[in-house]
N, C-alpha and C. Protein backbone atom coordinates (compact mmCIF):
# COMPACT_ATOMS: atom_id res chain seq x y z
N UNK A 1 -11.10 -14.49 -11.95
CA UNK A 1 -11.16 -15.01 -10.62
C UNK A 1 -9.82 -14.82 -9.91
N UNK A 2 -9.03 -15.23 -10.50
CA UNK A 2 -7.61 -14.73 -10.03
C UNK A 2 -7.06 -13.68 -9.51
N UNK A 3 -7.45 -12.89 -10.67
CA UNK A 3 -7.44 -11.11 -10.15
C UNK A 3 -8.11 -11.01 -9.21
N UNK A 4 -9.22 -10.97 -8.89
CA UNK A 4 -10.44 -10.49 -7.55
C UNK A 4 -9.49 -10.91 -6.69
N UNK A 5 -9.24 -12.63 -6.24
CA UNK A 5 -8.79 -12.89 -5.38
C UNK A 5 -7.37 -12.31 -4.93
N UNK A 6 -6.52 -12.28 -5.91
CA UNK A 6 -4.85 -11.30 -5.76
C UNK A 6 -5.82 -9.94 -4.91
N UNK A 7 -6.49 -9.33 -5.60
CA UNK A 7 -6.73 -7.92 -5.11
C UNK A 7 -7.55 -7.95 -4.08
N UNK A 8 -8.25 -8.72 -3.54
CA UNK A 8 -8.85 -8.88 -2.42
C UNK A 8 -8.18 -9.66 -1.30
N UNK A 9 -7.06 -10.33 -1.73
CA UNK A 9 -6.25 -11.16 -0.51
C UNK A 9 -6.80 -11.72 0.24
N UNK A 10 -7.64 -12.80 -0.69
CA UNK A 10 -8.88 -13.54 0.08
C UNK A 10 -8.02 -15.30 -0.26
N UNK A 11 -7.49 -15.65 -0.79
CA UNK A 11 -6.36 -16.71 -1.45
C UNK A 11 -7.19 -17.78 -1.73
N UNK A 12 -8.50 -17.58 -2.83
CA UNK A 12 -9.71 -18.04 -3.66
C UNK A 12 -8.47 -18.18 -4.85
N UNK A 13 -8.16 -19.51 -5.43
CA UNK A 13 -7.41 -19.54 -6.76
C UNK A 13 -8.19 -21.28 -6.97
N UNK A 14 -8.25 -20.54 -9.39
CA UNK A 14 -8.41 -21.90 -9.58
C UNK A 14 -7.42 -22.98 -9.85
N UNK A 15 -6.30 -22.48 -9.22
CA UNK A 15 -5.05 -23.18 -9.82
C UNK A 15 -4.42 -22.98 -10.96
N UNK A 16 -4.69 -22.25 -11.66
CA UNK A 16 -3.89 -21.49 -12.90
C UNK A 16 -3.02 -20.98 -13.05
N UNK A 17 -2.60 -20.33 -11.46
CA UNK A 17 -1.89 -19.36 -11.37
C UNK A 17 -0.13 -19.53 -12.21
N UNK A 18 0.49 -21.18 -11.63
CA UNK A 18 1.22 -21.27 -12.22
C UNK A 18 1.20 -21.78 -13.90
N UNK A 19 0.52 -21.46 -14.51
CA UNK A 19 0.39 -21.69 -16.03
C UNK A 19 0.33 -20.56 -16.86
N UNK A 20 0.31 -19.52 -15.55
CA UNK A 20 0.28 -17.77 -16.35
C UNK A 20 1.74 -17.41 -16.90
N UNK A 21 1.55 -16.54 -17.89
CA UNK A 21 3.23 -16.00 -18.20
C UNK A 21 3.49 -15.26 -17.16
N UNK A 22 5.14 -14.55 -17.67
CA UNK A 22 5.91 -13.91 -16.52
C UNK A 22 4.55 -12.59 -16.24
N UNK A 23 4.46 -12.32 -17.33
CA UNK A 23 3.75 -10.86 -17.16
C UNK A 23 2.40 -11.13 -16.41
N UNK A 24 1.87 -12.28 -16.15
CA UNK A 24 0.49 -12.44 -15.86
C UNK A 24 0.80 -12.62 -14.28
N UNK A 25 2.15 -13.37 -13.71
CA UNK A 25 2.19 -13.59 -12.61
C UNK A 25 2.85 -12.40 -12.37
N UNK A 26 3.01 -11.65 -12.70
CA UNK A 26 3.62 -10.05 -12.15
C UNK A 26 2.33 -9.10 -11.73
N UNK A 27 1.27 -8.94 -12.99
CA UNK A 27 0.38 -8.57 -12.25
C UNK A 27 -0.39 -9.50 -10.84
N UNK A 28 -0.38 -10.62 -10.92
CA UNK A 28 -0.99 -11.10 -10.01
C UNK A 28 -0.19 -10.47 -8.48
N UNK A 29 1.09 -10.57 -8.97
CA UNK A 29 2.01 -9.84 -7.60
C UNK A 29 1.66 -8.45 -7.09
N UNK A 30 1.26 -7.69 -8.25
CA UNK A 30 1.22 -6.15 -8.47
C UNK A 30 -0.15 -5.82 -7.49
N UNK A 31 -1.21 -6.68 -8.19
CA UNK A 31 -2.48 -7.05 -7.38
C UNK A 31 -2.38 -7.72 -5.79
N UNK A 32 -1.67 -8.66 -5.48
CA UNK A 32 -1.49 -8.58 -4.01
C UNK A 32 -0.81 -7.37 -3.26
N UNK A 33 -0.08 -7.03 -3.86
CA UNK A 33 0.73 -6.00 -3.52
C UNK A 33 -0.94 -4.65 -2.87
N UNK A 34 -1.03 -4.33 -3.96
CA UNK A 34 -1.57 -3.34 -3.59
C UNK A 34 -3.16 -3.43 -3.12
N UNK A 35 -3.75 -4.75 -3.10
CA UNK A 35 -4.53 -5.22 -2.10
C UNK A 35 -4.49 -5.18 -0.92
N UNK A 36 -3.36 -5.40 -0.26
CA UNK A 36 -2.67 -5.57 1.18
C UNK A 36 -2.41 -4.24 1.61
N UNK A 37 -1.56 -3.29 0.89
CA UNK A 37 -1.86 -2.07 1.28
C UNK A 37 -2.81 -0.96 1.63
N UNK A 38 -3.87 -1.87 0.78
CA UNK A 38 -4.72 -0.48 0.27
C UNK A 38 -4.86 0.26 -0.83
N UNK A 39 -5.92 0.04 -1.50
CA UNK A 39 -5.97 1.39 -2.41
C UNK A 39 -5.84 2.63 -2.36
N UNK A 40 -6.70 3.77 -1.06
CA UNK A 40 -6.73 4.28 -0.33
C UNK A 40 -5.00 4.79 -0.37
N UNK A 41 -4.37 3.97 0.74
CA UNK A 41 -2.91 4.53 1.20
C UNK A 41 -2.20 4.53 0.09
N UNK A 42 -2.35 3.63 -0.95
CA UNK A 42 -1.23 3.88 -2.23
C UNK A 42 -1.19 5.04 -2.68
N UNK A 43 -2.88 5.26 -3.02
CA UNK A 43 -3.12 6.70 -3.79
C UNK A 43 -2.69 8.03 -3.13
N UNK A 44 -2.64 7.86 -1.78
CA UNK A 44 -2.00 8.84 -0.77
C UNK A 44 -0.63 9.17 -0.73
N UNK A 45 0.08 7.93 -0.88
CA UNK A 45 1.39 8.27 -0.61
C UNK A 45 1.95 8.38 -2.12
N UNK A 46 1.53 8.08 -3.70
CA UNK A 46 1.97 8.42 -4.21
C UNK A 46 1.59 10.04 -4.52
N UNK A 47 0.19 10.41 -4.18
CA UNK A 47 0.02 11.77 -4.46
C UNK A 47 0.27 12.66 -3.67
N UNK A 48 0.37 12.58 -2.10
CA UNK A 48 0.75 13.74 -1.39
C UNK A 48 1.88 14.47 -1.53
N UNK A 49 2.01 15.18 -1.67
CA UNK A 49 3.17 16.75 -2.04
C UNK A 49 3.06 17.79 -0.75
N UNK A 50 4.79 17.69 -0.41
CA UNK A 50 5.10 17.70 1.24
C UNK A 50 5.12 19.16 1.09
N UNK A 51 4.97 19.94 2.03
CA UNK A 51 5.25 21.37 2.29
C UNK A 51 6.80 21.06 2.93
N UNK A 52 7.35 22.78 2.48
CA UNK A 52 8.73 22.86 3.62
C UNK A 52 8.13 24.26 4.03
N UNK A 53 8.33 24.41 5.17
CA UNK A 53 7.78 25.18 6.06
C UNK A 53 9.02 25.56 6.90
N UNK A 54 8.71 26.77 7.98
CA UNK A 54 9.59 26.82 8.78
C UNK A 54 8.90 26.23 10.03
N UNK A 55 9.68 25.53 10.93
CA UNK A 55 8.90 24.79 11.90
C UNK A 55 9.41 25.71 13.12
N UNK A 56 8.52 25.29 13.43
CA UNK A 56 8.12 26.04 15.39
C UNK A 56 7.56 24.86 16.31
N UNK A 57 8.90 25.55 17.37
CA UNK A 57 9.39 24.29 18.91
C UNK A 57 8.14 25.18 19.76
N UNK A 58 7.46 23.79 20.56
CA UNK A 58 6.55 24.49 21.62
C UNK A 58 7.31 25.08 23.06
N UNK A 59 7.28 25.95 23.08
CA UNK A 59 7.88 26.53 24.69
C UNK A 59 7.10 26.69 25.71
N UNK A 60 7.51 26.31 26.84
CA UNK A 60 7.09 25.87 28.05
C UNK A 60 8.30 25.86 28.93
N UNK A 61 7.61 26.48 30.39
CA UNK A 61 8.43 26.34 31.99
C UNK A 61 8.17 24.88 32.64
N UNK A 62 9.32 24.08 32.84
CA UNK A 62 9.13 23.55 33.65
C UNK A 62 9.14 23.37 35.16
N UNK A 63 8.86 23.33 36.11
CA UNK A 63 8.80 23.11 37.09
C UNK A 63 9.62 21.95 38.35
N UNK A 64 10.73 22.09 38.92
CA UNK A 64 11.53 21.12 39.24
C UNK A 64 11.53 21.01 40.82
N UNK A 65 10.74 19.96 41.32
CA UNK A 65 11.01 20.15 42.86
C UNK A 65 9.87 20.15 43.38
């Protein structure tokens, strides 16, 4: 129940939370954490792999007057 609620960031607790060890309230952190973000965007930003490219400026006349 704990977990769902950490990972859903719905803040459903049976009060346990503080009776968990360090490691249990770390995941519970780990689980809000990446509830709030997104699954979705985590998996994105740890997997996307950037191109280096050469970049190109758009050119254009402007017009003054």
């Amino acid at each position: 129940m704990e977990t769902v609620s950490a990972l859903a960031t719905v803040g459903v607790s049976q009060g346990i939370t503080p009776e968990l060890s360090y490691m249990g309230k770390g995941l519970i952190v780990f689980l809000m954490y990446v509830g709030r973000i997104g699954p979705l965007t985590l998996a994105l930003a740890l997997g996307e792999r950037r191109r280096r490219g050469v970049m190109h400026y758009p050119e254009g006349k402007i017009m003054v007057g």
